[in-house]
N, C-alpha and C. Protein backbone atom coordinates (compact mmCIF):
# COMPACT_ATOMS: atom_id res chain seq x y z
N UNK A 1 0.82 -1.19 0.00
CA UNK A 1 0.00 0.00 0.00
C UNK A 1 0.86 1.26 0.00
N UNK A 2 2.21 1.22 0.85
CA UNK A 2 2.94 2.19 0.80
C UNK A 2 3.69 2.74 -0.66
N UNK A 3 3.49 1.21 -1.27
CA UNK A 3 4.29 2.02 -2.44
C UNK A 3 3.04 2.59 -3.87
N UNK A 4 2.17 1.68 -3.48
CA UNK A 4 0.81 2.33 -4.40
C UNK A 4 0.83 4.07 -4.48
N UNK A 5 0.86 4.33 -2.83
CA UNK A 5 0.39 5.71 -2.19
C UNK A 5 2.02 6.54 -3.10
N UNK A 6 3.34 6.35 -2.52
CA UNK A 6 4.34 6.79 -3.13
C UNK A 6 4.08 6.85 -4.65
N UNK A 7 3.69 6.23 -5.58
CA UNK A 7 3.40 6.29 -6.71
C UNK A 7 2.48 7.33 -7.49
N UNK A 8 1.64 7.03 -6.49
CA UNK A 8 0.19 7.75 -6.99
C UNK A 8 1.10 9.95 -6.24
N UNK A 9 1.73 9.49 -5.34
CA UNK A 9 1.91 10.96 -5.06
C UNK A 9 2.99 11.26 -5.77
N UNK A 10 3.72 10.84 -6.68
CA UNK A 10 4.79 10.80 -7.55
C UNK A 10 4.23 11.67 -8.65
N UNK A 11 3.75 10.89 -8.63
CA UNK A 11 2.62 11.03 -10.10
C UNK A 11 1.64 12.41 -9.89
N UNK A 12 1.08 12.30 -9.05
CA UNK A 12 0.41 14.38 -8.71
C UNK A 12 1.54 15.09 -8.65
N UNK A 13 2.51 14.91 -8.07
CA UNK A 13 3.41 16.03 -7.99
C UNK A 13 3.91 16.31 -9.51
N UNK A 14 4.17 15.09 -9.71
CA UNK A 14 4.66 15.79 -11.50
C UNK A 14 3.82 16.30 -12.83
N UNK A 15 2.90 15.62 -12.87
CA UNK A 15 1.47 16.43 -13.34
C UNK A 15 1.41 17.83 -13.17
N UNK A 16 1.39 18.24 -11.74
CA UNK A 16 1.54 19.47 -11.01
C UNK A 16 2.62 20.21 -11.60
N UNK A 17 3.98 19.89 -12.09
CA UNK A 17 4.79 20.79 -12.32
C UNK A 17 4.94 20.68 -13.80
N UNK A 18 4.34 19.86 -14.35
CA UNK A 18 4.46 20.02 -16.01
C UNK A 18 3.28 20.85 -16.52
N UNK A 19 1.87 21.17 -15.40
CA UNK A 19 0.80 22.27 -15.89
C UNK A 19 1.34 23.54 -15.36
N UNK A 20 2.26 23.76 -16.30
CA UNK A 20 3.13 25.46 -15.74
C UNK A 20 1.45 26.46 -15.82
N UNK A 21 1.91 27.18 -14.48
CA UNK A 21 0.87 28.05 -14.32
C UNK A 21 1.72 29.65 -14.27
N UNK A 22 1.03 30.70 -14.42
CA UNK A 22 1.63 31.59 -14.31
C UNK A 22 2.03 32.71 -15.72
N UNK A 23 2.51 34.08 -16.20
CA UNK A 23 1.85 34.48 -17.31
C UNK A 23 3.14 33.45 -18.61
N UNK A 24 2.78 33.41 -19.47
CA UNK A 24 3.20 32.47 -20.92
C UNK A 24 3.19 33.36 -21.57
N UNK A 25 4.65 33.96 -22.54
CA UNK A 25 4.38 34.67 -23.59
C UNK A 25 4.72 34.33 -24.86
N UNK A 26 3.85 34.09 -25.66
CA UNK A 26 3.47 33.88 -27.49
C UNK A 26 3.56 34.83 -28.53
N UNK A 27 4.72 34.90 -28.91
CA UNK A 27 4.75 36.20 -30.41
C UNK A 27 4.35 35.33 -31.68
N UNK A 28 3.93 36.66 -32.47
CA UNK A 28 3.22 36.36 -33.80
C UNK A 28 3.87 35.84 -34.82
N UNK A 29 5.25 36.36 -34.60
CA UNK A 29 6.34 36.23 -36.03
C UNK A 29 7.42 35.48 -35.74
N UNK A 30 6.79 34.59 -36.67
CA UNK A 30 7.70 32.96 -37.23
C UNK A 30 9.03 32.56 -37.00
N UNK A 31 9.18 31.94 -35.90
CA UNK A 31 10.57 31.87 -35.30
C UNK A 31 10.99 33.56 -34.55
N UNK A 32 10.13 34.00 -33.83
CA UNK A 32 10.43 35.13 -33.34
C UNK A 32 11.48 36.27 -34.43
N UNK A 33 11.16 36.29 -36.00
CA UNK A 33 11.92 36.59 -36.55
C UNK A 33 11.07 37.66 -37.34
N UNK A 34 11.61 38.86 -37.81
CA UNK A 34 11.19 39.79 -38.77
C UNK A 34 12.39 40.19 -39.59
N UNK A 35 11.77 39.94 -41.21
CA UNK A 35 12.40 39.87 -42.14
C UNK A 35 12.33 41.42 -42.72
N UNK A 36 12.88 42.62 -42.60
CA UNK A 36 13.28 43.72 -43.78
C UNK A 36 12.78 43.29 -44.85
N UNK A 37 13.54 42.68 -45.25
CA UNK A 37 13.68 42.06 -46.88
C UNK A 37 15.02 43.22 -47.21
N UNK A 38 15.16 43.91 -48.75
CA UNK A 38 15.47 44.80 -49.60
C UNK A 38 14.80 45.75 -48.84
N UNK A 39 15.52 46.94 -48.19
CA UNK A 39 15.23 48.58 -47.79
C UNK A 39 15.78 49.37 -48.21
N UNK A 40 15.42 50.46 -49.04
CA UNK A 40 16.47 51.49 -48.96
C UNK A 40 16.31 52.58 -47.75
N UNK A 41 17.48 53.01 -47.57
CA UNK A 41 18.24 54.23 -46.33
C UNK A 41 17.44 55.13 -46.96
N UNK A 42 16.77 56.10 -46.00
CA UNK A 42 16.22 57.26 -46.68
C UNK A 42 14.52 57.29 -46.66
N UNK A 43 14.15 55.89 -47.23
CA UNK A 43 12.82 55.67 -47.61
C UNK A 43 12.11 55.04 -46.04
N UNK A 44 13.27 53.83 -45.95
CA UNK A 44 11.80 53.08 -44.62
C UNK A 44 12.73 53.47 -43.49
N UNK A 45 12.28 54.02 -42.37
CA UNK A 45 12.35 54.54 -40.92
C UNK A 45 12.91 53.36 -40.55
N UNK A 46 13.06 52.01 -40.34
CA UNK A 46 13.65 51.28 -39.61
C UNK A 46 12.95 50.60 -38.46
N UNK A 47 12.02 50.96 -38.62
CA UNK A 47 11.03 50.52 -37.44
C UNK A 47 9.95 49.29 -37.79
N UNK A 48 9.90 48.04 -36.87
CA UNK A 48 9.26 47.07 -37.09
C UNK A 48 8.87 46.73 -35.60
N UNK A 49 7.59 45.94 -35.21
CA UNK A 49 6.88 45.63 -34.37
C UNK A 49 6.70 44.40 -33.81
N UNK A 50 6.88 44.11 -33.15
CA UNK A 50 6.79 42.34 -32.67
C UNK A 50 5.78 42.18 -31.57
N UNK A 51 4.81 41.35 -32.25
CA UNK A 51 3.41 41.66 -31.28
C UNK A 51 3.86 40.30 -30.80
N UNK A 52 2.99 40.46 -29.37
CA UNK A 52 2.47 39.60 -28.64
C UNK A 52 1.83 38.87 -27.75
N UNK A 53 1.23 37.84 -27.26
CA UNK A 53 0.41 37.93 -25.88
C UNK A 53 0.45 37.03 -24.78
N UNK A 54 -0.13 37.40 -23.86
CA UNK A 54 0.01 36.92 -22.59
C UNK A 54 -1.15 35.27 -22.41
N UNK A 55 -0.41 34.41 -22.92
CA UNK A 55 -1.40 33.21 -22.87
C UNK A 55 -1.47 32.37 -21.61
N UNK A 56 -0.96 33.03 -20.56
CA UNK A 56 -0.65 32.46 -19.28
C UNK A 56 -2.20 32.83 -17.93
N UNK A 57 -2.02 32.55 -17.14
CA UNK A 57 -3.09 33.23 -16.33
C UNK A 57 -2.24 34.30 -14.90
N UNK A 58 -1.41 34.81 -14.84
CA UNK A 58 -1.21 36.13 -14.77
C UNK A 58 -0.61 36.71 -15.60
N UNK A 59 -0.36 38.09 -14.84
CA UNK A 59 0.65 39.44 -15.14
C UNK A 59 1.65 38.90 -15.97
N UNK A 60 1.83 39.64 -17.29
CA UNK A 60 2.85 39.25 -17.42
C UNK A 60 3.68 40.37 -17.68
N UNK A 61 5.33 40.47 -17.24
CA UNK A 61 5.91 41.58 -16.83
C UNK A 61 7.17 41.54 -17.80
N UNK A 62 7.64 42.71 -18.81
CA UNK A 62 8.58 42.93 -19.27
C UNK A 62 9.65 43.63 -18.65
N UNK A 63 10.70 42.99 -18.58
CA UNK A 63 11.81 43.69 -17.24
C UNK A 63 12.73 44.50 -17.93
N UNK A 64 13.30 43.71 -19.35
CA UNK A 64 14.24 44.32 -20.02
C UNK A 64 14.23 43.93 -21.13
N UNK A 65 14.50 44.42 -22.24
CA UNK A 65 14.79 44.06 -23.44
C UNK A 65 16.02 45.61 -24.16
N UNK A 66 17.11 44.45 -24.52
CA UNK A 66 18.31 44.73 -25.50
C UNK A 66 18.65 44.26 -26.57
N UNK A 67 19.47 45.43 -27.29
CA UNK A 67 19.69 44.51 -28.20
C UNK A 67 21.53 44.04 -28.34
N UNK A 68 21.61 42.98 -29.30
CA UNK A 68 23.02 42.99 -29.56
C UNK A 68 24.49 44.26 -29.86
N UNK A 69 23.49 45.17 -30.43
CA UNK A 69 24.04 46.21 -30.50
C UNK A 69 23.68 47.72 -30.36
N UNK A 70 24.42 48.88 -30.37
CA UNK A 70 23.57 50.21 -30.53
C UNK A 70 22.66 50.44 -31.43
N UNK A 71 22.67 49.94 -32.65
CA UNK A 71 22.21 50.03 -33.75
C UNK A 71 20.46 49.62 -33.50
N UNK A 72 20.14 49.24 -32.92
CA UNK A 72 18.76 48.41 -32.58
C UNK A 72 18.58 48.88 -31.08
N UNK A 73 17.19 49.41 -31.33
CA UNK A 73 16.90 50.08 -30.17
C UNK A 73 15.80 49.50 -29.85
N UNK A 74 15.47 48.38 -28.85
CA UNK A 74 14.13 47.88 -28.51
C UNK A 74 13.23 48.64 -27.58
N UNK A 75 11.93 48.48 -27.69
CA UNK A 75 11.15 49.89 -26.97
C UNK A 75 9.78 48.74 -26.59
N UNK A 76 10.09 48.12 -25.34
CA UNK A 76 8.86 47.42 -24.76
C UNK A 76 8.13 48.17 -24.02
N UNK A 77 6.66 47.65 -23.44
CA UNK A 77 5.84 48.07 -22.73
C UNK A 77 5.77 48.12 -21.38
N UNK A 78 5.92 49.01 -20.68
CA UNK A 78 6.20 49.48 -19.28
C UNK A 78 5.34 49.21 -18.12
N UNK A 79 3.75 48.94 -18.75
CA UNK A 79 2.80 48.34 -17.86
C UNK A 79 2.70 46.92 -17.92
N UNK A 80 2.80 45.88 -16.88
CA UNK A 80 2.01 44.50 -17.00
C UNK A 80 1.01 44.46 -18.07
N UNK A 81 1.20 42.96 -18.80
CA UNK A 81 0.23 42.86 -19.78
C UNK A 81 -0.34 41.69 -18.69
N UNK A 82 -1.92 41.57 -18.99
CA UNK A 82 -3.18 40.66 -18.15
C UNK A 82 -3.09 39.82 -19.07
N UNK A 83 -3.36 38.46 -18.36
CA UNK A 83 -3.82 37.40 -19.30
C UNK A 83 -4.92 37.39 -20.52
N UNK A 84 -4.64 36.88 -21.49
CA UNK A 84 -5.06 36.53 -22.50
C UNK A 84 -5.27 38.47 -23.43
N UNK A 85 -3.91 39.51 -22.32
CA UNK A 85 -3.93 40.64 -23.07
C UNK A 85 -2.93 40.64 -24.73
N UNK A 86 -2.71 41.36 -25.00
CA UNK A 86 -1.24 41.74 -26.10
C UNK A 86 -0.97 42.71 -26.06
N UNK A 87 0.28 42.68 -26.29
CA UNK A 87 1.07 44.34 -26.40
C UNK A 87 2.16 43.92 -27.30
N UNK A 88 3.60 45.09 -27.61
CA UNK A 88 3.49 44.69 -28.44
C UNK A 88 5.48 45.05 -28.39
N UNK A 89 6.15 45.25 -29.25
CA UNK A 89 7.30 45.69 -28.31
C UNK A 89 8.61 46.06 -30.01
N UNK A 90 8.21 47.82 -29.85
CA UNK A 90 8.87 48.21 -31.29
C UNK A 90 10.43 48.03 -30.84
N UNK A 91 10.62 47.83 -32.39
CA UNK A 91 12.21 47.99 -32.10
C UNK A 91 12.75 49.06 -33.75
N UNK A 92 14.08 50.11 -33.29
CA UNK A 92 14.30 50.61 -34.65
C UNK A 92 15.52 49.77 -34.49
N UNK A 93 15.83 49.87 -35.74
CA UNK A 93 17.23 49.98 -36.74
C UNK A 93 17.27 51.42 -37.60
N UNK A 94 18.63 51.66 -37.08
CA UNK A 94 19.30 52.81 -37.53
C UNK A 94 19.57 52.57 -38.99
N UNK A 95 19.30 52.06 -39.83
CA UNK A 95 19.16 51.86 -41.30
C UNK A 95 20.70 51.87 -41.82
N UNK A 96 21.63 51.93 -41.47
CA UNK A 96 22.96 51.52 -41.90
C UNK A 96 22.96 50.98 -42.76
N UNK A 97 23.60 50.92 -44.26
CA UNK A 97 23.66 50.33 -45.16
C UNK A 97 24.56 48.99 -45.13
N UNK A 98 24.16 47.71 -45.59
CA UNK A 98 24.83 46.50 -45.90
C UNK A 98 23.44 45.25 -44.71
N UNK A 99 23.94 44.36 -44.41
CA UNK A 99 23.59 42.93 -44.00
C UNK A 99 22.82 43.49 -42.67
N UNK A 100 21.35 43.36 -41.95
CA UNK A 100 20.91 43.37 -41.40
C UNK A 100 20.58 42.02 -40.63
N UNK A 101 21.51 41.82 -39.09
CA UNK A 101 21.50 40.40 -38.62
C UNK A 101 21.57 41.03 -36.95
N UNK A 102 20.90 41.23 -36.31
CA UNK A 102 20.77 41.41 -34.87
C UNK A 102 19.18 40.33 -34.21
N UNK A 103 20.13 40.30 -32.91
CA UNK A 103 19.26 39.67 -31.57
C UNK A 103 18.79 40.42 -30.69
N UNK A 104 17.46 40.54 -30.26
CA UNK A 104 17.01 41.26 -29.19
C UNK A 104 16.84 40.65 -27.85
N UNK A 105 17.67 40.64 -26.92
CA UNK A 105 17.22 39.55 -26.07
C UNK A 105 16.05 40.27 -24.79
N UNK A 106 15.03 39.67 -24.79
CA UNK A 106 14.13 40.10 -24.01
C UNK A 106 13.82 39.43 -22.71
N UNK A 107 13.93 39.96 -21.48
CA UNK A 107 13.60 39.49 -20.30
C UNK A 107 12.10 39.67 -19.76
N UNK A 108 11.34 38.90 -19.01
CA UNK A 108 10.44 38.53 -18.49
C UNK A 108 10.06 37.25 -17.28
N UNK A 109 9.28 37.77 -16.73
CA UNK A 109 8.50 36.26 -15.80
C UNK A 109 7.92 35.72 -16.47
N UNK A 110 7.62 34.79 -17.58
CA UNK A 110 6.90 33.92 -18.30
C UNK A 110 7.75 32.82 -17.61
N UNK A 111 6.38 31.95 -17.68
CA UNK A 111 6.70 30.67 -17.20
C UNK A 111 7.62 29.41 -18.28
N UNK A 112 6.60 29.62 -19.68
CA UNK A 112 6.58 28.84 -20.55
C UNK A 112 7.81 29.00 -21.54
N UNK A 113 9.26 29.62 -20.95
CA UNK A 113 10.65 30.04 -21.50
C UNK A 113 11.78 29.68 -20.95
N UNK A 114 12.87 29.50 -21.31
CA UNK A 114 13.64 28.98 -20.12
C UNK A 114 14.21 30.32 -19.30
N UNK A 115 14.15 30.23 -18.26
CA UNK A 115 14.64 31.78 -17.51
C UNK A 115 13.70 32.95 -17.41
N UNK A 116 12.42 32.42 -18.30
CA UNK A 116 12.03 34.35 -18.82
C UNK A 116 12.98 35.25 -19.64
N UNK A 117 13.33 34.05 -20.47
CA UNK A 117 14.26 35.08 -21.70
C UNK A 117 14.07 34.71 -23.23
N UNK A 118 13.75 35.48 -23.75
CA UNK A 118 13.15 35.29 -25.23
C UNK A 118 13.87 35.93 -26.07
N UNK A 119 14.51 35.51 -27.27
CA UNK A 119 14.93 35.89 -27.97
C UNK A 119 14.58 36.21 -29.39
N UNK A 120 14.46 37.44 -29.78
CA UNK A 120 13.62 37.73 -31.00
C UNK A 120 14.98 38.51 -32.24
N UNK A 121 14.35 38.45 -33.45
CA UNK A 121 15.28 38.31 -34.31
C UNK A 121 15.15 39.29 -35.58
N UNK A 122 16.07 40.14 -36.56
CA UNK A 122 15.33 41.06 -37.65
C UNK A 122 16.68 40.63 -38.21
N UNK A 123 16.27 40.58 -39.60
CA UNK A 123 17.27 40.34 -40.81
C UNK A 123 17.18 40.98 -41.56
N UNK A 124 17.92 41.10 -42.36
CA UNK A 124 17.63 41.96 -43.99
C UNK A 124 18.62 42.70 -44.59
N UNK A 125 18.31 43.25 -45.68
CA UNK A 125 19.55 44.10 -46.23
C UNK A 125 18.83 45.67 -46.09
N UNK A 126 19.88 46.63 -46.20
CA UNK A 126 19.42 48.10 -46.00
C UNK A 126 20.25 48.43 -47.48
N UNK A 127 20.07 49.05 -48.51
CA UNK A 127 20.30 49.62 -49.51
C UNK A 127 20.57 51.30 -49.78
N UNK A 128 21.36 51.55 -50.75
CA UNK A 128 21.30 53.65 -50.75
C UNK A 128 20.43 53.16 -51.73
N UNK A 129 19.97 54.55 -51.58
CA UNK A 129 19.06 54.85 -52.98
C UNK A 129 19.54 55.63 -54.10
C-alpha cells in the first residue's frame, strides 16, 4: 500500500509541475523573426513591431529588453500585460547600409521560457538609394 500511495503521489506532484501556471508569452512572427527584406536608407524609418500575448493566467511583466548592439533600439511596454492581453514591443534599426543580422534579447517572468528570456530576431539588407 505504501508504495501504491508513493506512486500515486509521484505522479500528482509531477502532473503538477508540467501544468506550468503563471503568465506564458506567445509572439506572432515565425521563429520570433522579422524579415526587412530589400530597404532602402532614406525611404523606410527602420522601425518594425513584434506583437504579442500573454497566454498564461497572470501578469505578465517585461523587465528588459536589448539589443546585440547600438544600432537596434528595442522599446517594450512598461505596464504589466493581463492574461489573454497583447502588447506589443517596437524595435528601430538605424538603417545603416549592408547585411541586417541582430538579436534582441528580451527578459520577463513567463513561465513557458527557459529563464524568462526570449529571444527575437530582424534580418535583412538596408540599400542607398
Amino acid at each position: 500500500m505504501k508504495k501504491f500511495l508513493g506512486i500515486v503521489a509521484m505522479t500528482l506532484v509531477g502532473a503538477a509541475s508540467y501544468a506550468q501556471t503563471g503568465p506564458k508569452i506567445e509572439f506572432k512572427a515565425e521563429n520570433n523573426t522579422i524579415d526587412y527584406g530589400t530597404v532602402v536608407k532614406g525611404v523606410d524609418t527602420g522601425v518594425r513591431t513584434f506583437e504579442f500575448t500573454n497566454t498564461g493566467d497572470a501578469p505578465l511583466l517585461i523587465t528588459n529588453a536589448r539589443s546585440s548592439c547600438g544600432c537596434t533600439v528595442p522599446q517594450p511596454p512598461k505596464e504589466p500585460i493581463m492574461p489573454g492581453g497583447s502588447d506589443k514591443i517596437e524595435v528601430r534599426y538605424n538603417m545603416n547600409p549592408g547585411t541586417i543580422s541582430r538579436t534582441i534579447t528580451v527578459e520577463t517572468n513567463a513561465t513557458n521560457v527557459e529563464n524568462g528570456t526570449v529571444q527575437l530576431y530582424i534580418k535583412g539588407k538596408v540599400v542607398e538609394s
